[in-house]
N, C-alpha and C. Protein backbone atom coordinates (compact mmCIF):
# COMPACT_ATOMS: atom_id res chain seq x y z
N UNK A 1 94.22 99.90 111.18
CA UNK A 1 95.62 100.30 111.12
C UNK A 1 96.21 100.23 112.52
N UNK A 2 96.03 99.11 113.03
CA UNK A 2 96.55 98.93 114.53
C UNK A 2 98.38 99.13 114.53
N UNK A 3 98.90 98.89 113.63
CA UNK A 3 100.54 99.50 113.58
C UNK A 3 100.73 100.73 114.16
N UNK A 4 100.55 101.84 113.20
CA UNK A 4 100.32 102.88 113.51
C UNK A 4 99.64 103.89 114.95
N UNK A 5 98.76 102.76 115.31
CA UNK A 5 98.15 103.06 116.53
C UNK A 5 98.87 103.38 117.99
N UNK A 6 99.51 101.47 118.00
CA UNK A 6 100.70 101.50 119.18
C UNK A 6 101.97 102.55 119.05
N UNK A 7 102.21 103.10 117.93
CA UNK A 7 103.50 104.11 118.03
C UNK A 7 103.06 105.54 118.47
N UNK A 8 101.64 105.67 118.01
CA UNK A 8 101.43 106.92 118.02
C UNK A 8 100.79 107.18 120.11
N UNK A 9 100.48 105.70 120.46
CA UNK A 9 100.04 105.89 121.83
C UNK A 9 101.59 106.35 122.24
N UNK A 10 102.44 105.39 122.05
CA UNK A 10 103.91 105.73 122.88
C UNK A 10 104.43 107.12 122.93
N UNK A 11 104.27 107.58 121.39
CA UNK A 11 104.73 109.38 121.07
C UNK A 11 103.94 110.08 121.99
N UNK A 12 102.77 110.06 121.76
CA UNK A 12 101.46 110.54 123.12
C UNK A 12 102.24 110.60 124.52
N UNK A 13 102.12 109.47 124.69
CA UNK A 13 102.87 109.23 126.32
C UNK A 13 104.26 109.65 126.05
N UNK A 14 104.65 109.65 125.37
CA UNK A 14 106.77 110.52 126.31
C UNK A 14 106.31 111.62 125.65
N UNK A 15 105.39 112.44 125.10
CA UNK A 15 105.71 113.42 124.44
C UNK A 15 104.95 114.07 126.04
N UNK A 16 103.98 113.89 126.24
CA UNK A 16 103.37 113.88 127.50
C UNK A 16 104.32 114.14 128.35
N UNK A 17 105.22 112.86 128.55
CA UNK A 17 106.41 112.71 129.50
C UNK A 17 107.20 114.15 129.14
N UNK A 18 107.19 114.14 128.48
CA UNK A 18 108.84 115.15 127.77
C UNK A 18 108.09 116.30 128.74
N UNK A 19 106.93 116.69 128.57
CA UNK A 19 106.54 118.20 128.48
C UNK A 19 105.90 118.34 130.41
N UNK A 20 106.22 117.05 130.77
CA UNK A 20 106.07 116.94 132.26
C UNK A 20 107.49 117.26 133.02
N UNK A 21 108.39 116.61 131.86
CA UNK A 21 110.00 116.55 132.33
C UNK A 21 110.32 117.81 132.69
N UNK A 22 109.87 118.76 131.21
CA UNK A 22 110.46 119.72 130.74
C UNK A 22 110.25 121.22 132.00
N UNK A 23 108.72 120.54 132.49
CA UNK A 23 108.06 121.86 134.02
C UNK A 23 108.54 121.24 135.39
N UNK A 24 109.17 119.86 135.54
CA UNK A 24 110.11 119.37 136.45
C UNK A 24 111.15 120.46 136.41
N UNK A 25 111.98 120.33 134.98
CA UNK A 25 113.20 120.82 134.84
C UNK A 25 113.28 122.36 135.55
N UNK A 26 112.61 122.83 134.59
CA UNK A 26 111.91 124.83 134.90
C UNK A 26 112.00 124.52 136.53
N UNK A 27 111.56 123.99 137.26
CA UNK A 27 110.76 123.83 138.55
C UNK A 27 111.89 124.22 139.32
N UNK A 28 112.64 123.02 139.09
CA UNK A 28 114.11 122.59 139.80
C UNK A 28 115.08 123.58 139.39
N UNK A 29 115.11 124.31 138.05
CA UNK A 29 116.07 125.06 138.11
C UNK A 29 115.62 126.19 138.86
N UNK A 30 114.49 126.44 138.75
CA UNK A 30 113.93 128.00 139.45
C UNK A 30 114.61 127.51 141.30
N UNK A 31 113.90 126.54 141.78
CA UNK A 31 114.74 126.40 143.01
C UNK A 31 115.85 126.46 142.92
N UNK A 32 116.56 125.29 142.26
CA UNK A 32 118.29 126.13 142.30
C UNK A 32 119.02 127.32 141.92
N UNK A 33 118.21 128.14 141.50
CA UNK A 33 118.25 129.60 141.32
C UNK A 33 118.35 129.88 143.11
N UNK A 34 117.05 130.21 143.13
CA UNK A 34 116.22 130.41 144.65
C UNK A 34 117.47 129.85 145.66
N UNK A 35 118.52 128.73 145.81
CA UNK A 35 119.06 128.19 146.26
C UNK A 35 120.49 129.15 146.32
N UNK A 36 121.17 129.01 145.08
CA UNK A 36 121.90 129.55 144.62
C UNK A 36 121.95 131.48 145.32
N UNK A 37 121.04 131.51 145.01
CA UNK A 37 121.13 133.20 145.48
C UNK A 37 121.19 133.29 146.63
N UNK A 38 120.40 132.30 147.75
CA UNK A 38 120.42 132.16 148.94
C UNK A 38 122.21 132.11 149.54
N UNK A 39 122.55 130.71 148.76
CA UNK A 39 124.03 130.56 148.90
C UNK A 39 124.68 132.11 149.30
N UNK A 40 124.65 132.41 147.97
CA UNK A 40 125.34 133.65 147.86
C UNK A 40 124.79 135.27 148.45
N UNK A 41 123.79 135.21 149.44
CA UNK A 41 123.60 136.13 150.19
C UNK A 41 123.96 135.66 151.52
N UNK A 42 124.31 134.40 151.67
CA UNK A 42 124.57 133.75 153.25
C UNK A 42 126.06 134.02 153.01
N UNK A 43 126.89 133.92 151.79
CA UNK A 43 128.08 134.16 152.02
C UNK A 43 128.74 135.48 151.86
N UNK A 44 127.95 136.24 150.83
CA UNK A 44 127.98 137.98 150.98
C UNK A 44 127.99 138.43 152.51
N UNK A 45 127.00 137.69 153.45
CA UNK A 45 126.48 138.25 155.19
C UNK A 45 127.63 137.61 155.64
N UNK A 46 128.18 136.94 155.52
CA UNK A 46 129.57 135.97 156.38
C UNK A 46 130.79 136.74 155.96
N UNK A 47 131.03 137.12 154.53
CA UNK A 47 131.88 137.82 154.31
C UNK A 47 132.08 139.34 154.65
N UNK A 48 130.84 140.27 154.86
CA UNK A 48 130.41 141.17 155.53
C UNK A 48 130.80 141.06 157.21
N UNK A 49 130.11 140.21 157.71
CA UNK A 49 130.39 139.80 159.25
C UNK A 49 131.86 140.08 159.71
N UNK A 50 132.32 139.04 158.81
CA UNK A 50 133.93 138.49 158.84
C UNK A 50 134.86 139.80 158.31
N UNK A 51 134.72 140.31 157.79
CA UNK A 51 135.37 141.61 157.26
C UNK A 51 137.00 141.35 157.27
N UNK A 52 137.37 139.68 156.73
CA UNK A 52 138.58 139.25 155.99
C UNK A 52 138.89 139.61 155.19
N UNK A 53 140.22 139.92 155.05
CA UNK A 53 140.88 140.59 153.97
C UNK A 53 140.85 139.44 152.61
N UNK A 54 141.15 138.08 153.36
CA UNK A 54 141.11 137.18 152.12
C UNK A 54 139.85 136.26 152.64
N UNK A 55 139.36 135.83 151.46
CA UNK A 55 137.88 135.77 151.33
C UNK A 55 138.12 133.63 150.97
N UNK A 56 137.69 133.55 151.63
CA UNK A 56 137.47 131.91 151.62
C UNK A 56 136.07 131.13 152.16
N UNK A 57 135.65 130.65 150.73
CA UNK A 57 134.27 130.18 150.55
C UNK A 57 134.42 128.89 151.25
N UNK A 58 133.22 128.82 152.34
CA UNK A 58 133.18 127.29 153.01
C UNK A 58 132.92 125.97 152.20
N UNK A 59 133.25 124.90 152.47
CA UNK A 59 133.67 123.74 152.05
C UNK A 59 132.10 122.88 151.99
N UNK A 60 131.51 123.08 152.64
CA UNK A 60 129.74 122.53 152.78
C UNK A 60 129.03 123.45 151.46
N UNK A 61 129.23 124.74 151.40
CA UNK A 61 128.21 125.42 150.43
C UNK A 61 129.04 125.07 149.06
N UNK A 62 130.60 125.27 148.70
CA UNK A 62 130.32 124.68 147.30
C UNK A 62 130.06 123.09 147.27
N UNK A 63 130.18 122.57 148.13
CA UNK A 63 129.48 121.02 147.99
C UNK A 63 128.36 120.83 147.68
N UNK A 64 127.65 121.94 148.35
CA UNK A 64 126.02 121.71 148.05
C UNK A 64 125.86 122.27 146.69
N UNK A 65 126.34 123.45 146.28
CA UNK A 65 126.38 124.06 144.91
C UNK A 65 126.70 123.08 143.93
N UNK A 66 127.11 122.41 143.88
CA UNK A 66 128.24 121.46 142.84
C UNK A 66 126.90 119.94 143.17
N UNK A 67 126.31 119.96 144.61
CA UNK A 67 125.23 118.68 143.75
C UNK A 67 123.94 119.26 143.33
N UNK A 68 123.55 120.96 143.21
CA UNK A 68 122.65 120.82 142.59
C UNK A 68 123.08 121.25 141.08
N UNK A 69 124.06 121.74 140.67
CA UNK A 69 124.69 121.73 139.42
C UNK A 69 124.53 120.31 139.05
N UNK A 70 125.10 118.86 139.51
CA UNK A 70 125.02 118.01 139.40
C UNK A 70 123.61 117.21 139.42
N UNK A 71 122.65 117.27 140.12
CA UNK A 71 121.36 117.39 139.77
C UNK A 71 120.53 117.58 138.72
N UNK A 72 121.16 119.38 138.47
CA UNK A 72 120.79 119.75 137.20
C UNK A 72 121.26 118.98 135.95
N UNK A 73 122.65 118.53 135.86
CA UNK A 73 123.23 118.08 135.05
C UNK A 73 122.18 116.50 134.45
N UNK A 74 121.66 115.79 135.57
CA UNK A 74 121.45 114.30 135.21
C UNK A 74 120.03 114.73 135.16
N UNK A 75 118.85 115.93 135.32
CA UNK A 75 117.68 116.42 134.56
C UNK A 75 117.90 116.30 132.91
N UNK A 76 119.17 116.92 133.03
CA UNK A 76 119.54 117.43 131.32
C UNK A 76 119.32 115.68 130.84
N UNK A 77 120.12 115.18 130.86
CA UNK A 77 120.32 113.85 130.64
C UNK A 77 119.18 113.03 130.25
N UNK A 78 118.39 112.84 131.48
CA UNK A 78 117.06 112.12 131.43
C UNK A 78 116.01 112.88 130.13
N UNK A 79 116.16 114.17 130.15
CA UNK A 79 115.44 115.03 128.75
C UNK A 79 116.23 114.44 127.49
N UNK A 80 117.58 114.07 127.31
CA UNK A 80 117.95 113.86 126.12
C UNK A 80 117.87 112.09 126.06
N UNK A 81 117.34 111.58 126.97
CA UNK A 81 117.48 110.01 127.02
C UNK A 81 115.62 110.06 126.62
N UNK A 82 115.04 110.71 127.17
CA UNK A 82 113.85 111.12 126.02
C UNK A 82 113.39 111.02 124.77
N UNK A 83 114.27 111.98 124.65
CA UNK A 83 114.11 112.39 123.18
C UNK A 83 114.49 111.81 121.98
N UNK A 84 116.35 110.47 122.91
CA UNK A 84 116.14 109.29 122.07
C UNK A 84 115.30 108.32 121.37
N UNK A 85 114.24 108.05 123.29
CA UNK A 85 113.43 107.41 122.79
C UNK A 85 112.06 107.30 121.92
N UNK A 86 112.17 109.02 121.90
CA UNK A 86 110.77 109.59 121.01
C UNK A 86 111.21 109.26 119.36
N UNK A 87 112.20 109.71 118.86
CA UNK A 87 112.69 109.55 117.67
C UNK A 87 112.40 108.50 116.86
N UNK A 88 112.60 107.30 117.56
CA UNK A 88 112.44 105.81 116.90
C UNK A 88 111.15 106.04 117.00
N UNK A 89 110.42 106.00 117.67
CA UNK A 89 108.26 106.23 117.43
C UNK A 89 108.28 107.27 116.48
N UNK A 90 108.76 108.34 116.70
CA UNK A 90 108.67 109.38 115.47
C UNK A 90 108.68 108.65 113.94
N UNK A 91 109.73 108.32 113.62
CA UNK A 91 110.32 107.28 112.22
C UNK A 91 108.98 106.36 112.19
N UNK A 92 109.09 105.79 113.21
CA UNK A 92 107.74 104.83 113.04
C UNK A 92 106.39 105.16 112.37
N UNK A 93 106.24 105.83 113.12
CA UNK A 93 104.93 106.79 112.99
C UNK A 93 105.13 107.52 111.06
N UNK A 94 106.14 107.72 111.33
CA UNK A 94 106.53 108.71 109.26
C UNK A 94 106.13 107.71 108.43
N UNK A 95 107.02 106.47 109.11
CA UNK A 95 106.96 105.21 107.86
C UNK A 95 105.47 104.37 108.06
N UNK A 96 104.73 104.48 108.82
CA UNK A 96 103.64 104.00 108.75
C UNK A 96 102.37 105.09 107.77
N UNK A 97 102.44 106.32 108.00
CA UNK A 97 102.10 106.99 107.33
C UNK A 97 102.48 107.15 106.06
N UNK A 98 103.41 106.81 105.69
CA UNK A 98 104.71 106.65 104.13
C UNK A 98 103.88 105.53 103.57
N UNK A 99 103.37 104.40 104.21
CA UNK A 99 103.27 102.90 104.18
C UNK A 99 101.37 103.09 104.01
N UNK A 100 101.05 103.60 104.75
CA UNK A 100 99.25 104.15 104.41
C UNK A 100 99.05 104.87 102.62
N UNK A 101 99.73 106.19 102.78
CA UNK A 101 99.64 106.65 101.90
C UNK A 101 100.23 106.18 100.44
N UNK A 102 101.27 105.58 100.41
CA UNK A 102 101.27 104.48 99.16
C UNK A 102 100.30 103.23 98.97
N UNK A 103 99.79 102.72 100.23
CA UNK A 103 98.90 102.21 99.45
C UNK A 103 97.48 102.61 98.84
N UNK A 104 97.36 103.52 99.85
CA UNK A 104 96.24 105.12 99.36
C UNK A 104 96.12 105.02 97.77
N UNK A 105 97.10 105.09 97.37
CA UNK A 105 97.40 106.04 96.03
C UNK A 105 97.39 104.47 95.22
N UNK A 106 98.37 103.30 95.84
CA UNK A 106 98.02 102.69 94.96
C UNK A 106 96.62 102.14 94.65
N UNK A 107 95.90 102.19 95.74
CA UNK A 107 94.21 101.76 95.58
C UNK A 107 93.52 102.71 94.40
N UNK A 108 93.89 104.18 94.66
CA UNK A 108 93.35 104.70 93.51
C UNK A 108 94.02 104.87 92.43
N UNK A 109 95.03 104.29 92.27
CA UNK A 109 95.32 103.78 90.87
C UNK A 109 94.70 102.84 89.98
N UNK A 110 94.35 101.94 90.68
CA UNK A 110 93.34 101.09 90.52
C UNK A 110 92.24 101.15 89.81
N UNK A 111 91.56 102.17 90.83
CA UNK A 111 90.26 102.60 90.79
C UNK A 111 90.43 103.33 89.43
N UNK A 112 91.65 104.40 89.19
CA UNK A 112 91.36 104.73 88.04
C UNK A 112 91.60 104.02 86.45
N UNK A 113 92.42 103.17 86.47
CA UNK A 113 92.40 102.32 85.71
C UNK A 113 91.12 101.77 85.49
N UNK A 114 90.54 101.13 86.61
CA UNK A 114 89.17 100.70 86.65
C UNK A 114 88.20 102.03 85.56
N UNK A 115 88.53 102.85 85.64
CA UNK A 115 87.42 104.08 85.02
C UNK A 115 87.75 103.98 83.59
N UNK A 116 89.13 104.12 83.43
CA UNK A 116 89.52 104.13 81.98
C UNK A 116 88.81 102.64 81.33
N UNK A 117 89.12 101.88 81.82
CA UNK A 117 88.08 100.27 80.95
C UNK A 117 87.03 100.63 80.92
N UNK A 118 86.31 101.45 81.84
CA UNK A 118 84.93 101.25 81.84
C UNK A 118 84.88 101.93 80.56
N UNK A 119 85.22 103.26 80.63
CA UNK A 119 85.15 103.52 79.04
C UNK A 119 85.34 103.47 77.84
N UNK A 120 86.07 102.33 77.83
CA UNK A 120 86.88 102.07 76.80
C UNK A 120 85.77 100.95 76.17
N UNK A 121 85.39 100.09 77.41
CA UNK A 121 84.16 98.95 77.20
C UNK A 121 83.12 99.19 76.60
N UNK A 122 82.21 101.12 77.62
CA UNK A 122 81.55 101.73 76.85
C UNK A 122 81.82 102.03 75.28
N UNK A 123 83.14 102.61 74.98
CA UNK A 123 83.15 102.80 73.59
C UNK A 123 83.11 102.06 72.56
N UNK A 124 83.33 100.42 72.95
CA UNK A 124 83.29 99.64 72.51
C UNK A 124 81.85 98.74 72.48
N UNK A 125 80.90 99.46 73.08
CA UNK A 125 79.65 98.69 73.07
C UNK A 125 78.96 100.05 72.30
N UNK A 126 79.57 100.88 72.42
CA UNK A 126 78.86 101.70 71.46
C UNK A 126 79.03 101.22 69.53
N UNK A 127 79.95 100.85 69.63
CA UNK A 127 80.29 100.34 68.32
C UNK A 127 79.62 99.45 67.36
N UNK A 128 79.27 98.49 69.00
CA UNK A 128 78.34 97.38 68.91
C UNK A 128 76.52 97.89 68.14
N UNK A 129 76.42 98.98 68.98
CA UNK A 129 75.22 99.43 69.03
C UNK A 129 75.41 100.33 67.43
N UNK A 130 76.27 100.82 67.04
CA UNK A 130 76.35 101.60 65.61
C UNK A 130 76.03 100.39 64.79
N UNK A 131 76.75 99.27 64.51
CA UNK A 131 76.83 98.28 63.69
C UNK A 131 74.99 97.71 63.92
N UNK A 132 74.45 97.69 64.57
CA UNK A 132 73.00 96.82 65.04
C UNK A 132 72.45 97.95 64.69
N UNK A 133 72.33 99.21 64.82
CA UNK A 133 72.19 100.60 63.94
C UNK A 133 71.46 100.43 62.16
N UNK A 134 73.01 100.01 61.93
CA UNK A 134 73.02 100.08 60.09
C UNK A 134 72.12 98.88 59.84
N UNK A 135 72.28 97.78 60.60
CA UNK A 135 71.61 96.34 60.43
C UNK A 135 70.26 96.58 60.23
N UNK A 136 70.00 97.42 61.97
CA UNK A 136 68.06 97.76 61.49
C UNK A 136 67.39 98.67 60.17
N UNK A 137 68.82 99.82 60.24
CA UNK A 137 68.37 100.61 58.78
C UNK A 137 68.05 99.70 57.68
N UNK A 138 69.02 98.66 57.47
CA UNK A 138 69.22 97.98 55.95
C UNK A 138 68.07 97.15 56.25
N UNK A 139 67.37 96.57 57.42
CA UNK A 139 66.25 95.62 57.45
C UNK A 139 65.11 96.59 57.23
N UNK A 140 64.99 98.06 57.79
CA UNK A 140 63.58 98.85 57.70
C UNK A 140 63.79 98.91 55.89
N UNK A 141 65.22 99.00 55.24
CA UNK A 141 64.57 99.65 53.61
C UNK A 141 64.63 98.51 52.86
N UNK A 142 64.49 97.18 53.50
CA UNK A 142 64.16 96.26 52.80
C UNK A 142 62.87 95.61 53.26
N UNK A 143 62.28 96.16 54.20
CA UNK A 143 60.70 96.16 54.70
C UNK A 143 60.25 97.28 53.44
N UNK A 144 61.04 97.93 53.32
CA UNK A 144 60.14 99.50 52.65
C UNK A 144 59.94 98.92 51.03
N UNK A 145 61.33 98.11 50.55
CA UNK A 145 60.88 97.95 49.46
C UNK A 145 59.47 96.97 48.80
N UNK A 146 59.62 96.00 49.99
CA UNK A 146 58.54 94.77 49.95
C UNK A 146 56.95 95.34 49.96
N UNK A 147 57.26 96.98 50.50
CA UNK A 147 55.98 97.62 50.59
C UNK A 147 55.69 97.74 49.56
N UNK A 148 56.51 98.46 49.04
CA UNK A 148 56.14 99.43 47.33
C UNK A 148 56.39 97.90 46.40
N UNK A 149 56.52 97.10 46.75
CA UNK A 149 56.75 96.08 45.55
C UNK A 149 55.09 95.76 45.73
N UNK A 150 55.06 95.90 46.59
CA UNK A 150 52.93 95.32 46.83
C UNK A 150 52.31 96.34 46.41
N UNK A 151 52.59 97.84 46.06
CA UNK A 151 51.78 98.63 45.84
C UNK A 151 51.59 99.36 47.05
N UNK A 152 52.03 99.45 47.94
CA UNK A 152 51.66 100.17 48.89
C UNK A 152 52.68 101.32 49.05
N UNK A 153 52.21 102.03 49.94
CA UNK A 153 53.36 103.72 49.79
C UNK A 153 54.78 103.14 50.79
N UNK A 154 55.45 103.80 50.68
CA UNK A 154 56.88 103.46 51.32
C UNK A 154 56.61 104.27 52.46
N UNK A 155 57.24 104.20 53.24
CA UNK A 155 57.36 104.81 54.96
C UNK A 155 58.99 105.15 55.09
N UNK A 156 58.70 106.55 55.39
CA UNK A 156 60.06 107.38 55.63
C UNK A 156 60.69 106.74 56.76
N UNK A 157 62.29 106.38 56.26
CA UNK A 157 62.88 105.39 57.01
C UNK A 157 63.80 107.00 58.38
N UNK A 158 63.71 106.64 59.61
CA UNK A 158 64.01 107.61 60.00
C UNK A 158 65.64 107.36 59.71
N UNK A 159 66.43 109.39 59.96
CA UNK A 159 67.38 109.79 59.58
C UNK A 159 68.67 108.97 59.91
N UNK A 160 69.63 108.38 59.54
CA UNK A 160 71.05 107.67 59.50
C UNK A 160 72.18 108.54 59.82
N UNK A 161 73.34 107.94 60.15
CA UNK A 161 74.44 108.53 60.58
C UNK A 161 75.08 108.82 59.43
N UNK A 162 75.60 110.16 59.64
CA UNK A 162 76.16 110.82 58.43
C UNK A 162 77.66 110.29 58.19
N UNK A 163 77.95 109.48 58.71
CA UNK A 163 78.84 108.68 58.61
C UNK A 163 79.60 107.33 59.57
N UNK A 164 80.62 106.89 59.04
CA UNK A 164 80.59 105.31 59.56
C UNK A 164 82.11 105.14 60.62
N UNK A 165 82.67 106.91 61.04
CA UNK A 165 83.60 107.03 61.89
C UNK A 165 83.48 107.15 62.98
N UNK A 166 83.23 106.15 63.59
CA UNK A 166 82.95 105.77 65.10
C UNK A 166 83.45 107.77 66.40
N UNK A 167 84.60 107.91 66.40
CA UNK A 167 84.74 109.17 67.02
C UNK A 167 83.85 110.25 66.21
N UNK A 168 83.82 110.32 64.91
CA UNK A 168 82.99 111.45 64.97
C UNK A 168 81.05 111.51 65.08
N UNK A 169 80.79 109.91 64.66
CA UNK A 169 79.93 109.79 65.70
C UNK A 169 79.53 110.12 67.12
N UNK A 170 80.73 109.58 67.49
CA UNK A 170 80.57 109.97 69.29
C UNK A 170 80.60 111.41 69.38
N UNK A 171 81.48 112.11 68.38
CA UNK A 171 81.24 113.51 68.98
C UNK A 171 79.74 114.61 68.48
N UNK A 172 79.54 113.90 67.46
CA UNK A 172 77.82 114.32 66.97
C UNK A 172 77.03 114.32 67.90
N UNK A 173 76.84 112.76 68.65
CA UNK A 173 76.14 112.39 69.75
C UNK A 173 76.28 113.57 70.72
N UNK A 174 77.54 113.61 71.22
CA UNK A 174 77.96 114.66 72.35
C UNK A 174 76.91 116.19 72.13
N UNK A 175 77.05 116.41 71.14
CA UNK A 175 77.06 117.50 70.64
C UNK A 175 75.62 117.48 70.84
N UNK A 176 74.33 116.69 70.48
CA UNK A 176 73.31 116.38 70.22
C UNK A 176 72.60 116.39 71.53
N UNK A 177 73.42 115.70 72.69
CA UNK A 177 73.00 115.55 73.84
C UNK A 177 73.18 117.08 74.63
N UNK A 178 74.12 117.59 74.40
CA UNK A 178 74.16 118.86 74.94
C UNK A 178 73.23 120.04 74.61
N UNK A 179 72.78 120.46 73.11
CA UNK A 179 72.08 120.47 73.01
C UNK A 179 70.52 120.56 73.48
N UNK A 180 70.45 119.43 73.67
CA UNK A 180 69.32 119.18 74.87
C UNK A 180 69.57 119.50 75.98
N UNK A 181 70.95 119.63 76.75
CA UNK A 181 70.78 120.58 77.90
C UNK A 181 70.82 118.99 78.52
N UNK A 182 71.23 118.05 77.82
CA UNK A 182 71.80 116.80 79.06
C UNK A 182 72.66 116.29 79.57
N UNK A 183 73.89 117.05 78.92
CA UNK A 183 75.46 117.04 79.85
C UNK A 183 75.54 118.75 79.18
């Protein structure tokens, strides 16, 4: 099933990827946290220092704020340009498994069809074997009569089927064999 194989290496690898992306991401935001707070204790101490009535944030720190927002922003991105590309292997991967397992099922459809003939063949060679049955009976009591026509004693023909309905044969049999403790 080499189909199936190559999609499921690719899912492997970005899923891999994803979950490498994903402790990048954590990583980088925890620094821009770490960053961020920094920002804002350097400008709490400046605004403290400065003890201005009107408060004006320098032109370098929201610049820097705004590219790691922006930073952050194109992390996000690259995670959802990901996850595009996982999707199509995902589908892949369903429909190859969709594509296994129907033929799964159709193989053992097969197979069971295959079971039903067999028995049906069996029941039908059993039939065979009832009919070659009555044949040997009717040949042993026409041995038996040729006996007693010579004078000699007749020989008990062994016991016959109590009848000539193939199923309730078979289910006598059943019955007979169990019995014995053989199904």
């Amino acid at each position: 099933m080499t189909v199936a194989t190559t999609p499921i290496e690719q899912l492997a690898k970005l899923i891999g990827d994803d979950a490498q992306l994903d402790e990048r991401i954590r990583e980088t935001q925890a620094a821009l946290t770490l960053v961020k707070r920094r920002v804002s204790e350097t400008l709490a101490q400046h605004y403290i220092a400065t003890r201005e009535v009107r408060i004006q944030m320098p032109e370098d720190l929201m610049r820097e704020e705004q590219s790691y927002e922006r930073l952050l922003q194109a992390l996000q991105d690259m995670k959802s340009e990901i996850a595009k590309q996982i999707r199509p292997v995902e589908e892949q991967i369903i429909q190859a498994n969709v594509d296994h397992l129907r033929q799964s099922f159709s193989q053992e459809s097969r197979r069971l069809s295959k079971c039903i003939e067999e028995v049906d063949d069996n029941i039908l060679a059993c039939r065979q074997y009832l009919q070659e049955h009555e044949r040997i009976r009717s040949s042993l009591s026409g041995i038996n009569q040729k006996l007693t026509q010579l004078g000699a004693e007749g020989i008990q023909i062994p016991d016959g089927l109590d009848t000539s309905d193939i199923g309730e044969i078979v289910r006598q049999r059943i019955e007979h064999l169990r019995s014995q403790g053989k199904i």
